[in-house]
N, C-alpha and C. Protein backbone atom coordinates (compact mmCIF):
# COMPACT_ATOMS: atom_id res chain seq x y z
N UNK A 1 13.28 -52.94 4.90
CA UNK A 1 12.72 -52.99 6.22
C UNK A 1 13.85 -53.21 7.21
N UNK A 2 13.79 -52.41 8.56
CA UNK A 2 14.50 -53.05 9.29
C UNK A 2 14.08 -53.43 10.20
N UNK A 3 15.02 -54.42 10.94
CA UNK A 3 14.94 -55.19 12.31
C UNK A 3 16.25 -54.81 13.37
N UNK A 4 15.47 -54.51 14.68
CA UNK A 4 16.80 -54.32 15.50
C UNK A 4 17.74 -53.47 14.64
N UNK A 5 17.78 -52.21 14.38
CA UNK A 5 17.97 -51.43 13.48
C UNK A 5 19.22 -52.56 12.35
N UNK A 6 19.16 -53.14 12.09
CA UNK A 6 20.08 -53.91 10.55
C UNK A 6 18.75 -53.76 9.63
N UNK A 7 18.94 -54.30 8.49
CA UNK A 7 18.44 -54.47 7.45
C UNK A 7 17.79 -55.61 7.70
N UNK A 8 16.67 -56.60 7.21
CA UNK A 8 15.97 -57.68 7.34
C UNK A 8 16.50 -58.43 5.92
N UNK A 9 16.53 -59.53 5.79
CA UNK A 9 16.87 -60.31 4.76
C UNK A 9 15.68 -61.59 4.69
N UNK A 10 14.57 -61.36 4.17
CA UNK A 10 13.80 -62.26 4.05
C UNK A 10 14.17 -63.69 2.96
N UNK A 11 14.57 -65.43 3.32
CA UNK A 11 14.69 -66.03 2.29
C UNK A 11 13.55 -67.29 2.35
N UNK A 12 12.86 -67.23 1.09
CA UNK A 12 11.66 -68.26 1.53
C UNK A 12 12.00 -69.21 0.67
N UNK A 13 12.03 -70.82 1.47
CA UNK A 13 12.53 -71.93 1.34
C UNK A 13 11.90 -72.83 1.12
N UNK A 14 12.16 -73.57 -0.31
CA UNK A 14 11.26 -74.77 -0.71
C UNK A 14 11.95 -75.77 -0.60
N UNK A 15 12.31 -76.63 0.27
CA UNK A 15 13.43 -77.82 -0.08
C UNK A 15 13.06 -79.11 -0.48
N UNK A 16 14.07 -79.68 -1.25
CA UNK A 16 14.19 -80.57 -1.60
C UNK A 16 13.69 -82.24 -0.78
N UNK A 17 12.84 -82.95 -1.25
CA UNK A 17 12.02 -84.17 -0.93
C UNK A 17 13.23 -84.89 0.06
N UNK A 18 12.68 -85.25 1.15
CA UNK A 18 13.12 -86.24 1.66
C UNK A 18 13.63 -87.51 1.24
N UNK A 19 12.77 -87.66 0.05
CA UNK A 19 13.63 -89.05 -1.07
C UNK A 19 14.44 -89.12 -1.82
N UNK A 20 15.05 -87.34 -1.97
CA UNK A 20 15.61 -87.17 -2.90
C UNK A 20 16.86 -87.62 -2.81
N UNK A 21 17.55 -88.22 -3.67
CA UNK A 21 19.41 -88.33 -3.45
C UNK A 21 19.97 -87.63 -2.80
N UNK A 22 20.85 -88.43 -1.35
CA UNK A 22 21.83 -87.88 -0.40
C UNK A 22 22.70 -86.82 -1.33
N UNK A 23 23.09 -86.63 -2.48
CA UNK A 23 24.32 -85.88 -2.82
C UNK A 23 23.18 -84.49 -3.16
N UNK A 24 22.20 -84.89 -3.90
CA UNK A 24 20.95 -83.31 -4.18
C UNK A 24 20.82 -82.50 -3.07
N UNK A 25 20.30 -83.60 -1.99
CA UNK A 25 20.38 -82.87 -0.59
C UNK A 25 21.44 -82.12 -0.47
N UNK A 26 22.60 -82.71 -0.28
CA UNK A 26 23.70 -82.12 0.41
C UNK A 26 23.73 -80.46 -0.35
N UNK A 27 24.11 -80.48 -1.78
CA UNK A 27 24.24 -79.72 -2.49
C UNK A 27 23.37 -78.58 -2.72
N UNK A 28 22.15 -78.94 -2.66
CA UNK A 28 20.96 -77.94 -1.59
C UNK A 28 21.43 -77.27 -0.10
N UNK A 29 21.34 -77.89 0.27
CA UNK A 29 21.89 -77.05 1.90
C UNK A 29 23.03 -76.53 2.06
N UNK A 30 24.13 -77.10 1.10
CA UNK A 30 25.40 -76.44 1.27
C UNK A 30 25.29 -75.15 0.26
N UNK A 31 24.26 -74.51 -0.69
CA UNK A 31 23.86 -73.35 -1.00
C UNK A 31 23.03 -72.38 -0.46
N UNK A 32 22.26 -73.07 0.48
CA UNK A 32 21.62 -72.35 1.62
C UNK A 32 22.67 -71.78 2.65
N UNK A 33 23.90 -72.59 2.76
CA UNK A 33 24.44 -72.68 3.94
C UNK A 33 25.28 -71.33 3.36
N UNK A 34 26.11 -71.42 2.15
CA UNK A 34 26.65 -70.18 1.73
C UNK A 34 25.69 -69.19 1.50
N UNK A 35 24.55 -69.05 1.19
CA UNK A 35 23.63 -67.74 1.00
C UNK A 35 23.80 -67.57 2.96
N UNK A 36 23.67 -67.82 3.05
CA UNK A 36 23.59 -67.60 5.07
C UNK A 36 24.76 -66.89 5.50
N UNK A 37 25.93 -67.52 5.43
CA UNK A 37 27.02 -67.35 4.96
C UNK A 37 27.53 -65.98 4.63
N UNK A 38 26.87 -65.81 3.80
CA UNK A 38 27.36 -64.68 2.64
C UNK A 38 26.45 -63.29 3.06
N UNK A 39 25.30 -63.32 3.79
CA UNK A 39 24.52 -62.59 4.37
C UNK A 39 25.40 -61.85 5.52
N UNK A 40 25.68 -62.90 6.07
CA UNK A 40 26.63 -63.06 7.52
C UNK A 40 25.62 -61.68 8.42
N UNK A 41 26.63 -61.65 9.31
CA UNK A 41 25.76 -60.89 10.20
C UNK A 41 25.57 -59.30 10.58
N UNK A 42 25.90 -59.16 8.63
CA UNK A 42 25.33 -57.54 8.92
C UNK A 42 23.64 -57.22 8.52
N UNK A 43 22.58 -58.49 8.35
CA UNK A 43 21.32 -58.10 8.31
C UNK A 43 20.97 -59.58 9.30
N UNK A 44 20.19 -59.08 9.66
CA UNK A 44 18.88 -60.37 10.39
C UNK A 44 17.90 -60.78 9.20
N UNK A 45 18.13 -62.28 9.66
CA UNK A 45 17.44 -63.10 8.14
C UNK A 45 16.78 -63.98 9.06
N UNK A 46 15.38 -63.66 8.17
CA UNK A 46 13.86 -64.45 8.59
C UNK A 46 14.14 -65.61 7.40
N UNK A 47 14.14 -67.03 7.98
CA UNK A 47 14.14 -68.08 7.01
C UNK A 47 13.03 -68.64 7.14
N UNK A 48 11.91 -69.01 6.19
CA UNK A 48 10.59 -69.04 6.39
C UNK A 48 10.45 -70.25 5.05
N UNK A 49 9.46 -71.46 5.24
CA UNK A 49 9.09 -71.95 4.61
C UNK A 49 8.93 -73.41 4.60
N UNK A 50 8.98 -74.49 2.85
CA UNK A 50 8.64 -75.79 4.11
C UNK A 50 9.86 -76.80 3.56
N UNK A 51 10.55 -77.23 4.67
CA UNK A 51 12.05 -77.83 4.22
C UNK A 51 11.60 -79.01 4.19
N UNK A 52 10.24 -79.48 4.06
CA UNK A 52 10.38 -81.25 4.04
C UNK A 52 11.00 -81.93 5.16
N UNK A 53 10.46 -81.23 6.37
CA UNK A 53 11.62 -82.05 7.16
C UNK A 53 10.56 -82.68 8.57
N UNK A 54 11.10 -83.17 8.80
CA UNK A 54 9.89 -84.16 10.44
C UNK A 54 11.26 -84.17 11.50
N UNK A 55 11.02 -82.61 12.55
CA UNK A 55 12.16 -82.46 13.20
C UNK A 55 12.12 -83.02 14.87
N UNK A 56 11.10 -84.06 14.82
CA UNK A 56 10.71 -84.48 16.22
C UNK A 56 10.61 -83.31 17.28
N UNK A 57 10.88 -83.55 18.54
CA UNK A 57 10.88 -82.65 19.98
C UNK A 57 11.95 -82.56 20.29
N UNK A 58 12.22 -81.49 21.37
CA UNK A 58 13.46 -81.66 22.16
C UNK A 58 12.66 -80.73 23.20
N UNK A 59 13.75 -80.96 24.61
CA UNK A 59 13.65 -79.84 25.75
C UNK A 59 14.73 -78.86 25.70
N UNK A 60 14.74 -77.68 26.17
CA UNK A 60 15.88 -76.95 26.47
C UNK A 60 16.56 -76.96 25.39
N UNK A 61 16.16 -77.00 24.20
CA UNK A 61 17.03 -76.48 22.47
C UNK A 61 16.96 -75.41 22.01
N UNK A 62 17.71 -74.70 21.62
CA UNK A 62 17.49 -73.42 20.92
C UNK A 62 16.67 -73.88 19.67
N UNK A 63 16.74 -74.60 18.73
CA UNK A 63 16.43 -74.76 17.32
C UNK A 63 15.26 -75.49 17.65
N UNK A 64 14.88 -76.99 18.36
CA UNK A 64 13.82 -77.59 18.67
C UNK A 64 12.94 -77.31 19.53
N UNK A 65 11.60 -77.30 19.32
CA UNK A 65 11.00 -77.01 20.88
C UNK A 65 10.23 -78.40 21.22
N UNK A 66 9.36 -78.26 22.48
CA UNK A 66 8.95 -79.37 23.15
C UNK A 66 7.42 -79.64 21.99
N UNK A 67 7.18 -79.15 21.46
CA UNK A 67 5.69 -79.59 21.11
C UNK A 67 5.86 -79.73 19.56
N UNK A 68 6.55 -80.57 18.93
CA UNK A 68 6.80 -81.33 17.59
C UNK A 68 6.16 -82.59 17.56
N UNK A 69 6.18 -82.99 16.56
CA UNK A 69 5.72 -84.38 16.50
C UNK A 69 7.49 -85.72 16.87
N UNK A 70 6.83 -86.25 17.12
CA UNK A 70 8.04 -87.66 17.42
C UNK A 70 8.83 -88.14 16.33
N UNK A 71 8.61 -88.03 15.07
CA UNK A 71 8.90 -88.21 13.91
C UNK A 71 10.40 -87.17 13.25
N UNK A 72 11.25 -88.01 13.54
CA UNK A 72 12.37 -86.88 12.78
C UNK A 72 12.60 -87.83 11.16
N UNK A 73 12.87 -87.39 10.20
CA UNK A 73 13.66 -87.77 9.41
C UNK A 73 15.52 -87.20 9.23
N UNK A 74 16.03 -87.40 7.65
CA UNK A 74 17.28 -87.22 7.29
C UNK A 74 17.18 -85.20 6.70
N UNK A 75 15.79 -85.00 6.37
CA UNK A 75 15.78 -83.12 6.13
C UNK A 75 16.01 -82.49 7.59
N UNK A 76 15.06 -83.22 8.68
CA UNK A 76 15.23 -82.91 9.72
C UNK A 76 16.74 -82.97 10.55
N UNK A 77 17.18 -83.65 10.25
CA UNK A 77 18.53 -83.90 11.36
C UNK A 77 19.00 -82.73 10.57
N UNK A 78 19.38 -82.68 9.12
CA UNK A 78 20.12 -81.73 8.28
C UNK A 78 19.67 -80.07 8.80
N UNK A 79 18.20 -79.92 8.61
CA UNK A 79 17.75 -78.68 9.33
C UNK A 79 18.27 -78.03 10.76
N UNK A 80 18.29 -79.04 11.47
CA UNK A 80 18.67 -78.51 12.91
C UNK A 80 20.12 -78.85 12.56
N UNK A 81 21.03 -79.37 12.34
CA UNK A 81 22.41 -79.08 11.95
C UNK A 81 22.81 -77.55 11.42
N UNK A 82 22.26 -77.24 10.60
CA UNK A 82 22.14 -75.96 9.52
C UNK A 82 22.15 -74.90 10.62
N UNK A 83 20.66 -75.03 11.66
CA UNK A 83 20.73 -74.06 12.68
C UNK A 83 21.30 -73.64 13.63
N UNK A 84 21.93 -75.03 13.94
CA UNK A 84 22.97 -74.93 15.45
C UNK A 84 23.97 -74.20 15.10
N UNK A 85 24.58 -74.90 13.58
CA UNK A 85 25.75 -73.71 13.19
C UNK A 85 25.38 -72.69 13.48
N UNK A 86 24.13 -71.91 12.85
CA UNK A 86 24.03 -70.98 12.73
C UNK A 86 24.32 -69.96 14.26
N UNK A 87 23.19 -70.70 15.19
CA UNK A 87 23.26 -69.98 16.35
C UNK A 87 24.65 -70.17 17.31
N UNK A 88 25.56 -70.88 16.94
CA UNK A 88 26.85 -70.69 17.54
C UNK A 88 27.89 -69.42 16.56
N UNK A 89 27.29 -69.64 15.01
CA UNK A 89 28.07 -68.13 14.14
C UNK A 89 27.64 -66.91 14.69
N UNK A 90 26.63 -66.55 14.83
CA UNK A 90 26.37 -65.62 15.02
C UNK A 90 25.96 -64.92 16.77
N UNK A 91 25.66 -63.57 16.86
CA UNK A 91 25.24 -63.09 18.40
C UNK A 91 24.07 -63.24 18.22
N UNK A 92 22.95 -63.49 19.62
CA UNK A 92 21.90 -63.85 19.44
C UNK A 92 21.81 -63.28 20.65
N UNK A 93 20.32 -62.35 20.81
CA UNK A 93 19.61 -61.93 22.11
C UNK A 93 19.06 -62.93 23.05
N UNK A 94 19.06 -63.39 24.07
CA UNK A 94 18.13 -64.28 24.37
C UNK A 94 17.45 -63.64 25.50
């Protein structure tokens, strides 16, 4: 399939428990982070699924929007970390 004529890269994401050991985590996302990575930006990748994460609100964020719940955890901070990289690696339409 394509998008914006590239290729689409669909990856659907089960992550790892919020309770789980800081080093599991890490080692989880830093394989997400190279599959991302490694995609780079010759396809557009739909990341879809449920990361365990409680990413609170923000205003004016690319990655957060205003209507979240108040509740962030440690998947959450990690999630929007993951993304910001992302949207400073790559070109993005806005």
């Amino acid at each position: 399939m394509n998008l914006f004529g590239k290729k689409l890269c669909i990856l659907g994401i089960y992550a790892i428990s919020d309770y789980e050991y800081a080093l599991v985590k890490e080692d989880f996302l830093g394989k997400l982070n190279e599959l991302i990575v490694e995609i780079g930006n010759s396809r557009e990748i739909l990341i879809a699924g449920d990361f365990n994460s409680r990413r609170g609100e923000k205003i004016n964020n690319l990655v957060v929007g205003p209507f979240g719940e108040e509740l962030i955890n440690d998947n959450g901070d990690k999630l929007i970390d993951i993304f910001e990289k992302i949207i400073k690696s790559f070109e993005w339409i806005l």
